[in-house]
Structure formats: structure tokens, C-alpha cells
Protein backbone atom coordinates (compact mmCIF):
# COMPACT_ATOMS: atom_id res chain seq x y z
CA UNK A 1 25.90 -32.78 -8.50
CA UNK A 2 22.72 -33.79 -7.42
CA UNK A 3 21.67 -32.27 -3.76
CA UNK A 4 20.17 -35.68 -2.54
CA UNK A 5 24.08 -36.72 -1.96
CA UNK A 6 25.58 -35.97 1.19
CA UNK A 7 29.31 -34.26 1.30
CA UNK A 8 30.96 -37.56 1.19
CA UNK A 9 29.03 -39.11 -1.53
CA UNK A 10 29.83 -36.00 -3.66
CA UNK A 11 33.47 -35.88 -2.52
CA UNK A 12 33.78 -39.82 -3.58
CA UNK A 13 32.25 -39.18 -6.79
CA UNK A 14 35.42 -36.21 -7.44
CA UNK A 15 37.95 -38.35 -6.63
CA UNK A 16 40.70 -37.56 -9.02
CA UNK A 17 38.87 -34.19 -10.21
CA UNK A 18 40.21 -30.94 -9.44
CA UNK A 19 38.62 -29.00 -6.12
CA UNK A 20 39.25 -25.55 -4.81
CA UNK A 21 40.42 -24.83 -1.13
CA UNK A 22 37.78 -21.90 -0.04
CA UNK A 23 38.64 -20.99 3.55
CA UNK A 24 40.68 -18.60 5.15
CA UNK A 25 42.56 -19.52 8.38
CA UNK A 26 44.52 -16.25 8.79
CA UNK A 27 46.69 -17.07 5.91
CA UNK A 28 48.53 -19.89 7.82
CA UNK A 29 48.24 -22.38 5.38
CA UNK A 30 48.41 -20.23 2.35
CA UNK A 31 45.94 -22.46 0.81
CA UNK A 32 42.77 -20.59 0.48
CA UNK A 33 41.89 -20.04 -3.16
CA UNK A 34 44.47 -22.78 -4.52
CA UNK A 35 43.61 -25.58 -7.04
CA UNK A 36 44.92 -29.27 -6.30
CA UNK A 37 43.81 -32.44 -7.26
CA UNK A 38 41.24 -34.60 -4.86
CA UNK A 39 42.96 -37.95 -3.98
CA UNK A 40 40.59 -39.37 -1.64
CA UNK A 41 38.42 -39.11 1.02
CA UNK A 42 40.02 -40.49 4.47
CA UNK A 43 36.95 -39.56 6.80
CA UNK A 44 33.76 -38.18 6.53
CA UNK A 45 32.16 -36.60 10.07
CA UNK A 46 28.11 -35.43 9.86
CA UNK A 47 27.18 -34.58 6.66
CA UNK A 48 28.85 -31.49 6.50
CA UNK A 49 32.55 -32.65 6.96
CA UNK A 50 35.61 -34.53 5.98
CA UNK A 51 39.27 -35.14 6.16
CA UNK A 52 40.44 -35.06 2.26
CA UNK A 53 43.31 -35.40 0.75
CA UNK A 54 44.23 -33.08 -1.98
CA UNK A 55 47.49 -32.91 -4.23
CA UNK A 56 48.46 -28.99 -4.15
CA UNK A 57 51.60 -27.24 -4.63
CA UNK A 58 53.48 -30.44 -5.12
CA UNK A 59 52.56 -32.16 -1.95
CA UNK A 60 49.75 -34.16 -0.70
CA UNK A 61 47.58 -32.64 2.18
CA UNK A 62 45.41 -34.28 4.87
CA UNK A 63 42.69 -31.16 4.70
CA UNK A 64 39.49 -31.03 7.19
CA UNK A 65 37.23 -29.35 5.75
CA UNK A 66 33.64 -28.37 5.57
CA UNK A 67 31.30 -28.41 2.89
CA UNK A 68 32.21 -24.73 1.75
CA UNK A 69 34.98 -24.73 2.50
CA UNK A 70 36.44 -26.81 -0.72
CA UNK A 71 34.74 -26.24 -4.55
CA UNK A 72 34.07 -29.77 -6.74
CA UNK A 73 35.44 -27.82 -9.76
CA UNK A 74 33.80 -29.72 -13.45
CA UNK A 75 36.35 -30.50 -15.66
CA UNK A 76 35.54 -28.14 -18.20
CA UNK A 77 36.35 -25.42 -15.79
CA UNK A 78 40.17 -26.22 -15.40
């Protein structure tokens, strides 16, 4: 992805791609590490931050997240 897009430009451009959930909250969620599907992009805060929502584990998910904390995975990679 080019770096001249900010975190919401990339996230629209993955909509319907697969993404990665890469943080840790104690193991609460259970979600760290775990492939879904992005569905869309509900808000975006800064440029650093958004509420997503991701298909995983059967279930849609209203995720905040920031930047690194959620992979854009290429296709080739699932």
C-alpha cells in the first residue's frame, strides 16, 4: 500500500480483504493473532485509528483499533 494514504484510506481500500487482529488485551478478547474478513470501516479518529468491523469466528465485531494493531493481509497470503 502506498505510505502517502492515511489508516482509513488504506483500511477503505481492504474492504472485503482479509486483516489480522495484532494486539493483546490480556487475552480478553481472544482475538489477537486471528484472521477475519474486513467489512467496513465505521469511524476513522487521527490518522492512526478506527472503529472496523471485521467478520471473525463467525460473528461480526465492532474493533477499535490502531494502525498496528490490525495487518491488511494481500490476497496471495491467505
Amino acid at each position: 500500500m502506498p505510505s502517502d494514504q492515511t489508516f482509513e484510506q488504506q483500511l477503505q481500500s481492504h474492504v472485503g480483504g482479509l486483516v489480522r487482529v495484532c494486539y493483546d488485551d490480556g487475552g480478553g478478547s481472544g482475538l489477537n493473532g486471528k484472521i477475519g474478513l474486513l467489512m467496513g470501516v465505521t469511524t476513522a479518529f487521527a490518522a492512526s485509528r478506527a472503529v472496523v468491523e471485521v467478520l471473525i469466528e463467525e460473528r461480526v465485531r465492532s474493533l477499535l483499533l490502531y494502525s498496528n494493531e490490525l495487518e491488511l493481509l494481500p490476497a496471495d497470503d491467505a
